[in-house]
Protein backbone atom coordinates (compact mmCIF):
# COMPACT_ATOMS: atom_id res chain seq x y z
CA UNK A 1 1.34 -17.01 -28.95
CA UNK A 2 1.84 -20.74 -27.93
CA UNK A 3 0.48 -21.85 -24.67
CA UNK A 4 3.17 -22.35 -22.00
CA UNK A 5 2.67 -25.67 -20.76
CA UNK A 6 4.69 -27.49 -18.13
CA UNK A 7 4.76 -30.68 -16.10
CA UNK A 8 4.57 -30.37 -12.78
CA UNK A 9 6.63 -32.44 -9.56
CA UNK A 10 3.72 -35.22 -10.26
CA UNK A 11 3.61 -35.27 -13.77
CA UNK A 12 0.52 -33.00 -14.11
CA UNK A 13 0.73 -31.27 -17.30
CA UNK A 14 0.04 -27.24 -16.09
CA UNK A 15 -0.47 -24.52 -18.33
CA UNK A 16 0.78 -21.17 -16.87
CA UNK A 17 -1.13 -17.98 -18.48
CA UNK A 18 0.93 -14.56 -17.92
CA UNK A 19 0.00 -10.46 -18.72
CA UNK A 20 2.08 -7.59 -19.45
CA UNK A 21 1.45 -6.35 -15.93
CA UNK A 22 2.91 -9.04 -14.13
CA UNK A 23 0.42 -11.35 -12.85
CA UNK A 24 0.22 -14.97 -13.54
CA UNK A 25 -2.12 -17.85 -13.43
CA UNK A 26 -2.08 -21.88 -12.83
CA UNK A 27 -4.24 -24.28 -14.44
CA UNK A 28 -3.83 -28.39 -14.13
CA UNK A 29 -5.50 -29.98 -17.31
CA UNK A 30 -6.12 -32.76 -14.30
CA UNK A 31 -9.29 -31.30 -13.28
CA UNK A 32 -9.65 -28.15 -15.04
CA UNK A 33 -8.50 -26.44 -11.97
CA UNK A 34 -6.74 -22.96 -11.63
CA UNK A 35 -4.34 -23.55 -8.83
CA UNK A 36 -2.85 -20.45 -8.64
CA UNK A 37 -3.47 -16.64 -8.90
CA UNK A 38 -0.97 -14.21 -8.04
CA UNK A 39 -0.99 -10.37 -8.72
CA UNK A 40 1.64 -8.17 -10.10
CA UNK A 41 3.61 -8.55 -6.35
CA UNK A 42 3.41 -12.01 -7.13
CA UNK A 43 1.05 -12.47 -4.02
CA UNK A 44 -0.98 -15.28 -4.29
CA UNK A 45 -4.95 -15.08 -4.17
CA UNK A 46 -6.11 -18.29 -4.30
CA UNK A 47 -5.46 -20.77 -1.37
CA UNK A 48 -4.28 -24.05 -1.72
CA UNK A 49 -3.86 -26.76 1.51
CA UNK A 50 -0.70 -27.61 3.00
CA UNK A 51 -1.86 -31.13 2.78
CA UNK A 52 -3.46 -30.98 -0.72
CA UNK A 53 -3.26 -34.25 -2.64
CA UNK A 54 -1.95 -33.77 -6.10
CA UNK A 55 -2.31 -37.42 -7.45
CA UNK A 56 -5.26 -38.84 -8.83
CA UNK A 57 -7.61 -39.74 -8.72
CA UNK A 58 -7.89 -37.23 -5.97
CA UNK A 59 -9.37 -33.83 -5.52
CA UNK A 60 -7.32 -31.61 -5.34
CA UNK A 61 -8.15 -28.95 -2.28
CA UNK A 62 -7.97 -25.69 -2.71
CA UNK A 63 -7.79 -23.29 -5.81
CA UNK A 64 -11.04 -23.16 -8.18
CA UNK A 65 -12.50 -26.65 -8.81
CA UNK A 66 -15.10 -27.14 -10.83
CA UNK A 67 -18.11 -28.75 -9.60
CA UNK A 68 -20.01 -31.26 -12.05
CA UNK A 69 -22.88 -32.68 -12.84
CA UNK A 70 -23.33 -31.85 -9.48
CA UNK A 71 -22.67 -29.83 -6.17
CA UNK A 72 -22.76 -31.26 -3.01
CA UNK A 73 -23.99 -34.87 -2.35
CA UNK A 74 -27.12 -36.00 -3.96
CA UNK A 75 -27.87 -38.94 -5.57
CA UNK A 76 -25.23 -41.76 -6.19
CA UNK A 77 -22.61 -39.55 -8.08
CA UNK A 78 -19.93 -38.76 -5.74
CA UNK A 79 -19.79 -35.59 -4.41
CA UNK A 80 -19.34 -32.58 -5.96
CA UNK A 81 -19.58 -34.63 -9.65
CA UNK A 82 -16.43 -35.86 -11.03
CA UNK A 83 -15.10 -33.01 -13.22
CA UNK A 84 -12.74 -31.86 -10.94
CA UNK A 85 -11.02 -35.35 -11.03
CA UNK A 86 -10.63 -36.48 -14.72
CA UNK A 87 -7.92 -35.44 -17.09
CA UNK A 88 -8.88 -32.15 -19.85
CA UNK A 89 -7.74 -31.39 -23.05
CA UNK A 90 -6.76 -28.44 -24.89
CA UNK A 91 -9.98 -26.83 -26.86
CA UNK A 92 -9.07 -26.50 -30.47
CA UNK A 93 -12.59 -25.22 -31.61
CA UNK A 94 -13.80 -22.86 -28.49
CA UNK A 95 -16.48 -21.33 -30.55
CA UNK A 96 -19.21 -19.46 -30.32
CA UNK A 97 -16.32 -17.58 -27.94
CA UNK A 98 -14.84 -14.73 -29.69
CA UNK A 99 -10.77 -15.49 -30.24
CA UNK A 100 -8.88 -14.33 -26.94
CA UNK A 101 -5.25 -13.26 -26.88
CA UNK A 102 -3.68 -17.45 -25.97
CA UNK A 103 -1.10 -15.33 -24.18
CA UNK A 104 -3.53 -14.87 -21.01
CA UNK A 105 -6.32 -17.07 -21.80
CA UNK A 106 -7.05 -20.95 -22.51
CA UNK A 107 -9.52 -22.67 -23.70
CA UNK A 108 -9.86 -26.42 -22.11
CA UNK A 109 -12.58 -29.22 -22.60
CA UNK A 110 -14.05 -32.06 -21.03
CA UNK A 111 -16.29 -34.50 -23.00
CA UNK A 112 -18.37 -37.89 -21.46
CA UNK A 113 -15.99 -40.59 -21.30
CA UNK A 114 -17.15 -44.76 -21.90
CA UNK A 115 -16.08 -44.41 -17.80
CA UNK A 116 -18.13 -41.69 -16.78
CA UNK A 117 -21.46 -42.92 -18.79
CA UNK A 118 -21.48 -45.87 -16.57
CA UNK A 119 -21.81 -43.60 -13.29
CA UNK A 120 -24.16 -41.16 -15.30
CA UNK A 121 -25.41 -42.03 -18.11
CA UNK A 122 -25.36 -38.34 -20.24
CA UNK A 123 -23.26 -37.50 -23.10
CA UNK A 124 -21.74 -34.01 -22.63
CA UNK A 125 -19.17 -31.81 -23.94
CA UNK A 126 -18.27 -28.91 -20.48
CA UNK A 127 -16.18 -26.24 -21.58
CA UNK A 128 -14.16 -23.91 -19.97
CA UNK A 129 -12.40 -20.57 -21.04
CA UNK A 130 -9.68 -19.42 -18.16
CA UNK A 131 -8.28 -15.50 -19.30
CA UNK A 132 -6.18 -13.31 -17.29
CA UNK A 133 -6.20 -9.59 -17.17
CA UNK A 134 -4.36 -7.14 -14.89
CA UNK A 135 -6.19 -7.65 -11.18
CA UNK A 136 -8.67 -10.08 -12.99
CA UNK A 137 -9.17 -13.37 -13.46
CA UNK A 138 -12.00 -14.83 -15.64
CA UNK A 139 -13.68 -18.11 -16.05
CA UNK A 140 -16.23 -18.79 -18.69
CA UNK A 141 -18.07 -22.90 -18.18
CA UNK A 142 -19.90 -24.00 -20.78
CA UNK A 143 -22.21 -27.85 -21.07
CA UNK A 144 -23.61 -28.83 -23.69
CA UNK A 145 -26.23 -31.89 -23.83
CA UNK A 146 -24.35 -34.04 -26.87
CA UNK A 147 -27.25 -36.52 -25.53
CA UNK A 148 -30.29 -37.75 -27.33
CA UNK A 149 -32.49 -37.39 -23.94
CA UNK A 150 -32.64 -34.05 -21.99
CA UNK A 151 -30.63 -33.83 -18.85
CA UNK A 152 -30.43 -31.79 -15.67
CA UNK A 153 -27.06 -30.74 -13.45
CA UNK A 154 -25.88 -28.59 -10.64
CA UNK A 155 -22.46 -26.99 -11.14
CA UNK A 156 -20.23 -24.95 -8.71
CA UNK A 157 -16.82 -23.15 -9.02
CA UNK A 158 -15.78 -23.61 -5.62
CA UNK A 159 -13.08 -20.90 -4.93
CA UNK A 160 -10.76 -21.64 -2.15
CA UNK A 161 -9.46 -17.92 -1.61
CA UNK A 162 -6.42 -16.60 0.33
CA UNK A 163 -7.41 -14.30 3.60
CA UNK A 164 -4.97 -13.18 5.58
CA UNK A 165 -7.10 -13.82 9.22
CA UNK A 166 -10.48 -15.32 8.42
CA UNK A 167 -11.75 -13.97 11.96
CA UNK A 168 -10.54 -9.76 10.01
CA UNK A 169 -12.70 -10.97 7.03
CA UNK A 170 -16.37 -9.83 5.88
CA UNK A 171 -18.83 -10.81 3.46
CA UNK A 172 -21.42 -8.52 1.94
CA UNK A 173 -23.73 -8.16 -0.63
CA UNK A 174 -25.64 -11.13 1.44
CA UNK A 175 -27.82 -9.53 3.32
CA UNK A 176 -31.50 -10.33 4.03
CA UNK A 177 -31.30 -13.32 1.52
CA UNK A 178 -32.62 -16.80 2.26
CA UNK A 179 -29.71 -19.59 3.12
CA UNK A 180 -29.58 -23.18 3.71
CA UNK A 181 -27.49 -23.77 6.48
CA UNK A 182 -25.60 -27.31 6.16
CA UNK A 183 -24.50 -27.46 9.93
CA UNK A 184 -28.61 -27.37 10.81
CA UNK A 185 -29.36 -30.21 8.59
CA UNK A 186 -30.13 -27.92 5.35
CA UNK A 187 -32.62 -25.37 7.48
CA UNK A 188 -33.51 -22.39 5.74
CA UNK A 189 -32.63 -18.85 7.50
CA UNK A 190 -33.02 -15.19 5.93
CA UNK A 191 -29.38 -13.40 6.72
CA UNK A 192 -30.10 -11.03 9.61
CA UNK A 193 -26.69 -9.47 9.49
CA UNK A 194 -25.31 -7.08 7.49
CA UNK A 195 -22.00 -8.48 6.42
CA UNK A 196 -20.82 -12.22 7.04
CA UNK A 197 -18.08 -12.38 9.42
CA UNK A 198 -16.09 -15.36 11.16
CA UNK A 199 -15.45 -16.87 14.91
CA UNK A 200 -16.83 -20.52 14.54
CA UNK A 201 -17.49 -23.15 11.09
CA UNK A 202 -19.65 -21.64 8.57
CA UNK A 203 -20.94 -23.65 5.98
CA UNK A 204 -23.95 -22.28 4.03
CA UNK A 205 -26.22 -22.15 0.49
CA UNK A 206 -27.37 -18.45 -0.36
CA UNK A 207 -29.77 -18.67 -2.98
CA UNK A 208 -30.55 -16.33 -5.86
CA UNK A 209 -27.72 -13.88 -4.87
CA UNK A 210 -26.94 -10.93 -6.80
CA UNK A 211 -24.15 -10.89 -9.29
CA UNK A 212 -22.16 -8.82 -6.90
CA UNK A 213 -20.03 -9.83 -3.81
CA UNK A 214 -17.22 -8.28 -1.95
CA UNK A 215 -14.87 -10.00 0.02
CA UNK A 216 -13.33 -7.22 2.41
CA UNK A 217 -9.67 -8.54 3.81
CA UNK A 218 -8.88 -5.61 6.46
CA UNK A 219 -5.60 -6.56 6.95
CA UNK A 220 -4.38 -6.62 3.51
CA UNK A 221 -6.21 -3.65 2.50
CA UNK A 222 -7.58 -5.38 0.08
CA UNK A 223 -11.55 -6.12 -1.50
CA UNK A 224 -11.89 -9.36 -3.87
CA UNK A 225 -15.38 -9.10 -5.94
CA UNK A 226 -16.66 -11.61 -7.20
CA UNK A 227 -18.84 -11.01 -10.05
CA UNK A 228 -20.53 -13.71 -11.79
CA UNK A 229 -23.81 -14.69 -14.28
CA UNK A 230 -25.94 -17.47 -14.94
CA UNK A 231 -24.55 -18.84 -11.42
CA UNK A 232 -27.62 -17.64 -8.73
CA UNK A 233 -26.40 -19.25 -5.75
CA UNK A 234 -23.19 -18.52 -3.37
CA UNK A 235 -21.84 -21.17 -0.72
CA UNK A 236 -19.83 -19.23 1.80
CA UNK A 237 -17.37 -22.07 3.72
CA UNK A 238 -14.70 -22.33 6.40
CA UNK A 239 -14.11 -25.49 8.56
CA UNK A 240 -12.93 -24.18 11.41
CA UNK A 241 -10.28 -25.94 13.68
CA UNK A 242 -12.37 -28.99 14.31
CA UNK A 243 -13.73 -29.57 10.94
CA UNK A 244 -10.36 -28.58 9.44
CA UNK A 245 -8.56 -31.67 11.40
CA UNK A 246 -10.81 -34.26 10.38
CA UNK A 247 -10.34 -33.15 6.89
CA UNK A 248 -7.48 -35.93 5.76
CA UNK A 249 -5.91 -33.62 2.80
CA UNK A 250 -6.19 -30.09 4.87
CA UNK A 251 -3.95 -28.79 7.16
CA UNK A 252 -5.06 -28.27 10.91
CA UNK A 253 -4.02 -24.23 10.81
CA UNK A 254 -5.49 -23.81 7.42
CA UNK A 255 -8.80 -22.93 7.98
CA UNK A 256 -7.50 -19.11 9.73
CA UNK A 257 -5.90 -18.41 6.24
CA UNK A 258 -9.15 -19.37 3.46
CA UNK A 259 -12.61 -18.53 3.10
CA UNK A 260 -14.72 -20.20 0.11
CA UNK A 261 -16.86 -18.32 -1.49
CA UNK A 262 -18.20 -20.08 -4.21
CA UNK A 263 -20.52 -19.44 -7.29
CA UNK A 264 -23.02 -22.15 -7.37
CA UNK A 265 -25.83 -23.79 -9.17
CA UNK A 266 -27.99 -25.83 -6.43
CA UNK A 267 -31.56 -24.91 -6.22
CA UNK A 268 -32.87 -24.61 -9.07
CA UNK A 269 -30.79 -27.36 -11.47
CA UNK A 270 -30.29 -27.03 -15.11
CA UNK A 271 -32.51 -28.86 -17.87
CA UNK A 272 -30.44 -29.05 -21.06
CA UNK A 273 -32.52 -30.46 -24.26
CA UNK A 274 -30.11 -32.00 -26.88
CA UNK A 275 -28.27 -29.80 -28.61
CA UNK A 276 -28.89 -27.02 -25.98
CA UNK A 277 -25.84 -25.01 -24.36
CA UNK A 278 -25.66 -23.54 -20.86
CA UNK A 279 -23.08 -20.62 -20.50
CA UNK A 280 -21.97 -19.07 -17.10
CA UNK A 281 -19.44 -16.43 -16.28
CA UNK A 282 -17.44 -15.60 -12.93
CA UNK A 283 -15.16 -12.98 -12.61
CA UNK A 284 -12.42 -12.58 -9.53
CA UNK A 285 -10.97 -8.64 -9.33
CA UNK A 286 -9.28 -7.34 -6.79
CA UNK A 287 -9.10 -3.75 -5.72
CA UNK A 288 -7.57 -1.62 -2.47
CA UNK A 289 -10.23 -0.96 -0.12
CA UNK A 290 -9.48 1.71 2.32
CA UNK A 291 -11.99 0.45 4.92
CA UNK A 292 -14.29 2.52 6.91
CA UNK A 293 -17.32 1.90 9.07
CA UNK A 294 -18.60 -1.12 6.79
CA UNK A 295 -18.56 1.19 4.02
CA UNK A 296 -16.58 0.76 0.44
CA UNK A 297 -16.32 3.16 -1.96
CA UNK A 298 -18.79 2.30 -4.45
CA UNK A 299 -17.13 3.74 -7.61
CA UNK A 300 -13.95 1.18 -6.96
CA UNK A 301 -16.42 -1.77 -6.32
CA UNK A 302 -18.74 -0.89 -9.43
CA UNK A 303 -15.82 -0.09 -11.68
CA UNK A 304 -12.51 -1.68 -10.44
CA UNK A 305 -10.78 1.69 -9.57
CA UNK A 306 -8.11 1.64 -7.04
């Protein structure tokens, strides 16, 4: 099946993956980004900023940027790398991938440009594989060091989700891990609680997380897990009100309706010889919770049932 591949409002060229069941997915070739998941109701997961900025060279806030060479602000790159601002292309040669059905899935590339060697000075080719399934949504990076000199990165795929009350919304699967905590100048804590929950700005590095997390949303009924390999780390975010109104391309109310919870690569960076390939995988599901006493059932978060 051809790709379905439209132009957006601003020109951005958007390719718009669909399954049988009735869900649908967004993804800008400006950026690599998946701007929108919505399930078989056509409710949409992903959150995106009433004040998002959809020219470039601007980020664009909200859905799932991708985060590289690096995450965060280190260095003299500017933050967060500068994938999630150049243009894509279309992958014509996606291997070692097996073949995916192009109805749901896409296969997108982007390679060092003349531009980008000048700010850092590695030849790469990042890949990225996008596939949609019912209640799923899949994304497969990929770098490869195209470079004669070894390199290192960090990498993130920073997903801006849709809650329907962050202060109804819990974390877990964090417990008793270490964290840097950004508002106390990068301090490190051990999580003390059993499940992350929300009254103030949260903005914080768990390291070497497991490849399970559950994102419980008690007023929609509703668990997003977020599986994901080769990606150790987690940032859990929200802005809060005061954060949220200095923030020039988010909306002042926005913060009560996202959480970030985002699959990271921070302490521990990369090293790529030449040649060498680094391959990560992150999975979004969703299934109904029924939610009792900070319990789920274990059989729908271990195998998707609802």
């Amino acid at each position: 099946m051809p790709l379905n591949i439209v132009h957006d409002a601003d020109g951005l060229s958007k390719i718009i993956l669909t399954e049988a069941g009735g869900s649908t997915a967004e993804v800008l070739l400006y950026g690599g980004q998946v701007v929108s998941w919505k399930n078989e109701r056509r409710e949409e997961l992903l959150f995106m900023s009433s004040k998002a900025i959809w020219k470039p060279p601007k980020a664009i806030r909200g859905g799932i940027p991708v985060c590289f060479p690096q995450f965060a602000n280190f260095g003299t790159l500017e933050q967060h790398g500068f994938a999630r601002n150049r243009l894509w292309s279309i992958d014509s040669s996606p291997s070692p991938l097996l073949p995916a059905n192009s109805q749901s899935c896409v296969d997108i590339i982007l390679k060092s440009t003349e531009e980008d060697l000048k700010t850092w000075p590695r030849s790469f080719e990042l890949r990225l594989r996008i596939s949609l399934s019912a209640g799923k949504l899949t994304l497969i990076p990929r770098v490869r060091n195209t470079d004669s000199k070894a390199f290192s990165f960090t990498f993130a795929l920073r997903n801006y989700l849709s809650v329907s009350d962050i202060s109804e919304v819990r974390v877990e699967d964090l417990e008793t891990l270490d964290y840097f905590d950004n508002l106390k100048d990068r301090e490190r804590f051990t999580e003390q609680e059993d499940a992350i929950t929300f009254d103030g700005e949260v903005d914080r590095v768990y390291l070497s997380t497991p490849t399970k997390i559950a994102i419980i949303d008690h007023e929609k009924k509703r668990t997003l897990v977020l599986r994901k390999e080769g990606l150790p780390d987690a940032v859990v975010w929200n802005p809060w009100d005061k954060k949220a109104k200095a923030l020039p391309d988010f909306g002042d109310e926005d913060y009560k309706s996202m959480l970030c919870v985002d699959s990271v690569i921070v302490e521990n960076p990369i090293v790529l010889k030449p040649s060498e390939e680094w391959t990560g995988r992150q999975e979004l599901s969703i299934v109904s919770s029924s939610y009792c006493s900070g319990q789920l059932d274990p059989r729908k978060v271990l195998f998707g049932l609802s």
